[in-house]
Protein backbone atom coordinates (compact mmCIF):
# COMPACT_ATOMS: atom_id res chain seq x y z
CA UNK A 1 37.17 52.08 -71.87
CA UNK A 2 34.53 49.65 -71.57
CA UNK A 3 35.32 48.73 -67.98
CA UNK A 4 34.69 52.79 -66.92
CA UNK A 5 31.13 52.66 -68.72
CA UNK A 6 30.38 49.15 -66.41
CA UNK A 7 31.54 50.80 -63.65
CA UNK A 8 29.89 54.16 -64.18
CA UNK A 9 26.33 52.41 -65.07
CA UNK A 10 26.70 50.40 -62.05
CA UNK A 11 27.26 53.55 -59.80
CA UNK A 12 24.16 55.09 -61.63
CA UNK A 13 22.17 51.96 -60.57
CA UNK A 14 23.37 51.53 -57.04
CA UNK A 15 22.76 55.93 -56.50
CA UNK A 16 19.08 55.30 -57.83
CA UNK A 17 18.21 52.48 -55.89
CA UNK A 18 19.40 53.64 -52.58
CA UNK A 19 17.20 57.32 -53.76
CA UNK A 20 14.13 55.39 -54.55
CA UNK A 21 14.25 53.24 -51.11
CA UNK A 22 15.10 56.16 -49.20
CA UNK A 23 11.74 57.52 -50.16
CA UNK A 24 8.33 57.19 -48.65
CA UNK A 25 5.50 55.65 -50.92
CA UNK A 26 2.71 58.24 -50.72
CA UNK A 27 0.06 56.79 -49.22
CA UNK A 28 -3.88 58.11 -49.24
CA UNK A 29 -5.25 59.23 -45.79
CA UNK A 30 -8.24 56.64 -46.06
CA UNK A 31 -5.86 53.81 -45.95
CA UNK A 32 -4.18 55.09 -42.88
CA UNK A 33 -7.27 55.75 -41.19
CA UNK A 34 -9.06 52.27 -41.87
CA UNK A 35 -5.97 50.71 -40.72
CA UNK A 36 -4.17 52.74 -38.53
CA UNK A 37 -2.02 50.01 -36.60
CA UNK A 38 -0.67 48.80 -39.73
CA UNK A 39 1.32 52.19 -40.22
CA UNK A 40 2.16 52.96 -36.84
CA UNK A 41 5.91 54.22 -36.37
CA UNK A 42 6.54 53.57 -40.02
CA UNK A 43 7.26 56.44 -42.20
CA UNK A 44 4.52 57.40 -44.61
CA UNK A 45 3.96 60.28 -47.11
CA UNK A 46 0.86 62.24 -47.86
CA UNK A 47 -0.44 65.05 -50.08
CA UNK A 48 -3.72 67.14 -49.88
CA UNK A 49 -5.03 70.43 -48.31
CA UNK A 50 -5.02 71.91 -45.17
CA UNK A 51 -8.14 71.93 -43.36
CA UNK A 52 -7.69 73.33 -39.50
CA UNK A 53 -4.09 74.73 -38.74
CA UNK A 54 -2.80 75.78 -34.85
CA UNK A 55 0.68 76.97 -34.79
CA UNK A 56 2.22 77.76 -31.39
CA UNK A 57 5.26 80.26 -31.25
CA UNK A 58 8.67 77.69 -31.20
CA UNK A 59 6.62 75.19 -30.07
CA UNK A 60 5.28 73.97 -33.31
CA UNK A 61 1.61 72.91 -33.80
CA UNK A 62 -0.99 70.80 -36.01
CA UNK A 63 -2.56 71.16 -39.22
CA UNK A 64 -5.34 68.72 -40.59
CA UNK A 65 -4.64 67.48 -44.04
CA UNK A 66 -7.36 66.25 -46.68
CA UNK A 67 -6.88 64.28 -49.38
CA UNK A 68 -10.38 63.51 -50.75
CA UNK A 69 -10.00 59.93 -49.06
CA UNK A 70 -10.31 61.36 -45.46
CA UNK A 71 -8.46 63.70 -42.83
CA UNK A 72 -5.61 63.43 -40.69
CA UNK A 73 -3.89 65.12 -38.15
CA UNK A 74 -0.29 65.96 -38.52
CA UNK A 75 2.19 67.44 -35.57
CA UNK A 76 5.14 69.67 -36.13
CA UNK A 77 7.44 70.12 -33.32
CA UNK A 78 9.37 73.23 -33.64
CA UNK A 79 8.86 74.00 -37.83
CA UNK A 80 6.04 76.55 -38.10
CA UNK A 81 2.52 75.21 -40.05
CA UNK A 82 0.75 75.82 -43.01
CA UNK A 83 -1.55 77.80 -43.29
CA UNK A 84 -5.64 76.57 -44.44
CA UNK A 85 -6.09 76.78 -47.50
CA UNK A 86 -2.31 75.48 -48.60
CA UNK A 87 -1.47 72.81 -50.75
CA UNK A 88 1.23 70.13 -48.59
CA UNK A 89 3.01 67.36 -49.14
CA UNK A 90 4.25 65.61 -45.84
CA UNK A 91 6.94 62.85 -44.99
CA UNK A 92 6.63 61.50 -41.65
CA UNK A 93 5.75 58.84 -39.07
CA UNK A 94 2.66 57.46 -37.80
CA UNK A 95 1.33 57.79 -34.33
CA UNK A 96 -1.43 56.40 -32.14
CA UNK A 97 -3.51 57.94 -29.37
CA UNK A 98 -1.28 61.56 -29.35
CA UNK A 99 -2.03 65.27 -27.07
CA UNK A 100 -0.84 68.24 -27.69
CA UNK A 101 -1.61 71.41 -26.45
CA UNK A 102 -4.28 70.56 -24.10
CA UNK A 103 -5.94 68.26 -26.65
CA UNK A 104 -6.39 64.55 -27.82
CA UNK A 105 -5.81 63.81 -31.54
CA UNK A 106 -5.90 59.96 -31.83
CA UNK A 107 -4.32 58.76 -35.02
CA UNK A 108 -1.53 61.29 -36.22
CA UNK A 109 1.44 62.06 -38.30
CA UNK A 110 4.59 63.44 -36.66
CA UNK A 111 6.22 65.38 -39.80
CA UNK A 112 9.91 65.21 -39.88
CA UNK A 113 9.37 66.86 -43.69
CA UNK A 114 6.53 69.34 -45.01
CA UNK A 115 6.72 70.94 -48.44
CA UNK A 116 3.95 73.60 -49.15
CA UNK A 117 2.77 74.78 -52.70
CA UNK A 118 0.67 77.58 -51.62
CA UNK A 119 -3.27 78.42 -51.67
């Protein structure tokens, strides 16, 4: 009996480690922005509200996220965008000197994960 409970904590502790490394840490837009080449192709998460959004019929597009630390850019490529106004959280991975659409962004996010809470 004792022997299932070791085994079952130990699957309990294995499940929630490989869950909490799995996840981004959720990192402020200032810090990104001071040092952008530190986060480049990594995977970062972000939360704040959407500033400027472009959507393109199943292209994608870009919305501008604000956090109170500073702005960013962030790309979808085939998801639709939310709209200004929304609440977002984002997963996704940093990129440097990026165009789309005819125009330059410099430092962005390409989401691979956007969850929106509404205006």
């Amino acid at each position: 009996m004792r022997s299932y409970r070791t085994v079952g904590l130990l699957i309990l502790t294995l499940c929630g480690a490989l869950l909490l490394t799995a996840c981004p840490t959720q990192t402020n837009i200032g810090k990104i922005n001071r040092d952008p080449d530190r986060y480049v192709n990594k995977e970062v998460g972000i939360a704040g509200n959407v500033t400027d959004s472009y959507g393109v019929a199943l292209v994608g597009g870009a919305y501008k996220v604000d956090d109170g630390t500073g702005s960013i850019w962030v790309v979808s490529r085939g998801g639709g965008v939310p709209s200004r106004g929304a609440r977002v959280g984002v997963k996704g991975h940093v990129l440097n000197g990026f165009s789309f659409g005819g125009r330059n962004f410099g430092t962005v996010i390409e989401e691979t994960e956007h969850r929106t809470k509404g205006r």
